[in-house]
Protein backbone atom coordinates (compact mmCIF):
# COMPACT_ATOMS: atom_id res chain seq x y z
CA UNK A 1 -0.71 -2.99 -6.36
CA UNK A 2 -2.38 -0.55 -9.29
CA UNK A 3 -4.79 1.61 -8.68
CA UNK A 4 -7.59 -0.23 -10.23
CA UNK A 5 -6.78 -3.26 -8.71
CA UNK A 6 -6.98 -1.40 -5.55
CA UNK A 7 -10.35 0.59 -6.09
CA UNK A 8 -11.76 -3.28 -7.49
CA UNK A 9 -11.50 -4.41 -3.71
CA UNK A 10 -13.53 -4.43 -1.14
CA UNK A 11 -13.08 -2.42 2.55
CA UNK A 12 -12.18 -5.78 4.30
CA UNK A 13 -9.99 -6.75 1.26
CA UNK A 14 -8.13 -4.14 1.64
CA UNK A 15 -7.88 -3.67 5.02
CA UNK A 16 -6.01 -7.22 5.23
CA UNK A 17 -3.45 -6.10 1.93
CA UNK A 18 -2.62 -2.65 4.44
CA UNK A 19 -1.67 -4.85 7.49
CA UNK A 20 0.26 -7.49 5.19
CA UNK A 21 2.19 -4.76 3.29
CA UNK A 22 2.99 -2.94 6.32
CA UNK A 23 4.26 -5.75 7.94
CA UNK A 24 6.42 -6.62 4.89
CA UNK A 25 7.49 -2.65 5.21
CA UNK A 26 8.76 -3.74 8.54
CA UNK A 27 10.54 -6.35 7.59
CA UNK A 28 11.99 -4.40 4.82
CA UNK A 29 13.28 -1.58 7.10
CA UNK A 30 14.73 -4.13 9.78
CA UNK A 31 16.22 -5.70 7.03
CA UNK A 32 18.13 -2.43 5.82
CA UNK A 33 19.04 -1.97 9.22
CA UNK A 34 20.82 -4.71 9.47
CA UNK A 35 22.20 -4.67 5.73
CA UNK A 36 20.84 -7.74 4.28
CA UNK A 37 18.34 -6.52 2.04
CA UNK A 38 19.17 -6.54 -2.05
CA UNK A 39 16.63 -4.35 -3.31
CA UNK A 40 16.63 -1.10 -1.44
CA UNK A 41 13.92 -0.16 -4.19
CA UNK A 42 11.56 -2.25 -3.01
CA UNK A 43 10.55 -0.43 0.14
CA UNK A 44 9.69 2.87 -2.11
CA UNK A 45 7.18 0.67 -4.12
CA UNK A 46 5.76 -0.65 -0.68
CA UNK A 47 5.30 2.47 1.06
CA UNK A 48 3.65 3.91 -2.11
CA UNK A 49 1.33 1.12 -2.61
CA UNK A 50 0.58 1.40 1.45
CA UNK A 51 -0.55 5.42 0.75
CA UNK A 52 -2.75 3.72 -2.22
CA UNK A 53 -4.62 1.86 -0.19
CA UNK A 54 -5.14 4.34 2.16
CA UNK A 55 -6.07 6.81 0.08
CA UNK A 56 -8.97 4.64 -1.21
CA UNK A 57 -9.97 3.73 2.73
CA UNK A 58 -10.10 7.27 3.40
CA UNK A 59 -12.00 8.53 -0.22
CA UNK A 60 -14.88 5.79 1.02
CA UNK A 61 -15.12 6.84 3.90
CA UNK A 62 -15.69 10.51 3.00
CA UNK A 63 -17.67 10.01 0.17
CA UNK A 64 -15.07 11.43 -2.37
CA UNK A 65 -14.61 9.74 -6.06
CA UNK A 66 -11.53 9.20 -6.60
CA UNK A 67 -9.82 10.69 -9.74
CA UNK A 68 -10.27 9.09 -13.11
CA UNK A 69 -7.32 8.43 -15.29
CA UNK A 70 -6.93 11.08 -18.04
């Protein structure tokens, strides 16, 4: 998920995308564990996209503006 997509989204919205991509981040890792995964890349894009979202939650609830894109 992009940033813009992101900050286009609603609290709720993205509230439910958080709990979804943290449980695929689970599955992920367990997957690793257990060396069946093929793309070890794709649990770097998750956990960035999870600190995304987050990032937004917590900039709303502060009242901060998130940086524009130069």
């Amino acid at each position: 998920m992009n940033i813009e997509e992101a900050r286009s989204k609603t609290d709720s919205e993205l509230r439910y995308d958080l709990e979804r991509m943290k449980r695929d981040l689970f599955e992920l890792r367990f997957k690793g564990a257990s060396d069946t995964t093929g793309n070890t890349a794709q649990i770097r894009t998750v956990r960035r996209s999870v600190a995304r979202v987050e990032t937004i939650l917590h900039e709303r609830t502060q009242g901060i503006r998130g940086q524009e894109p130069r």
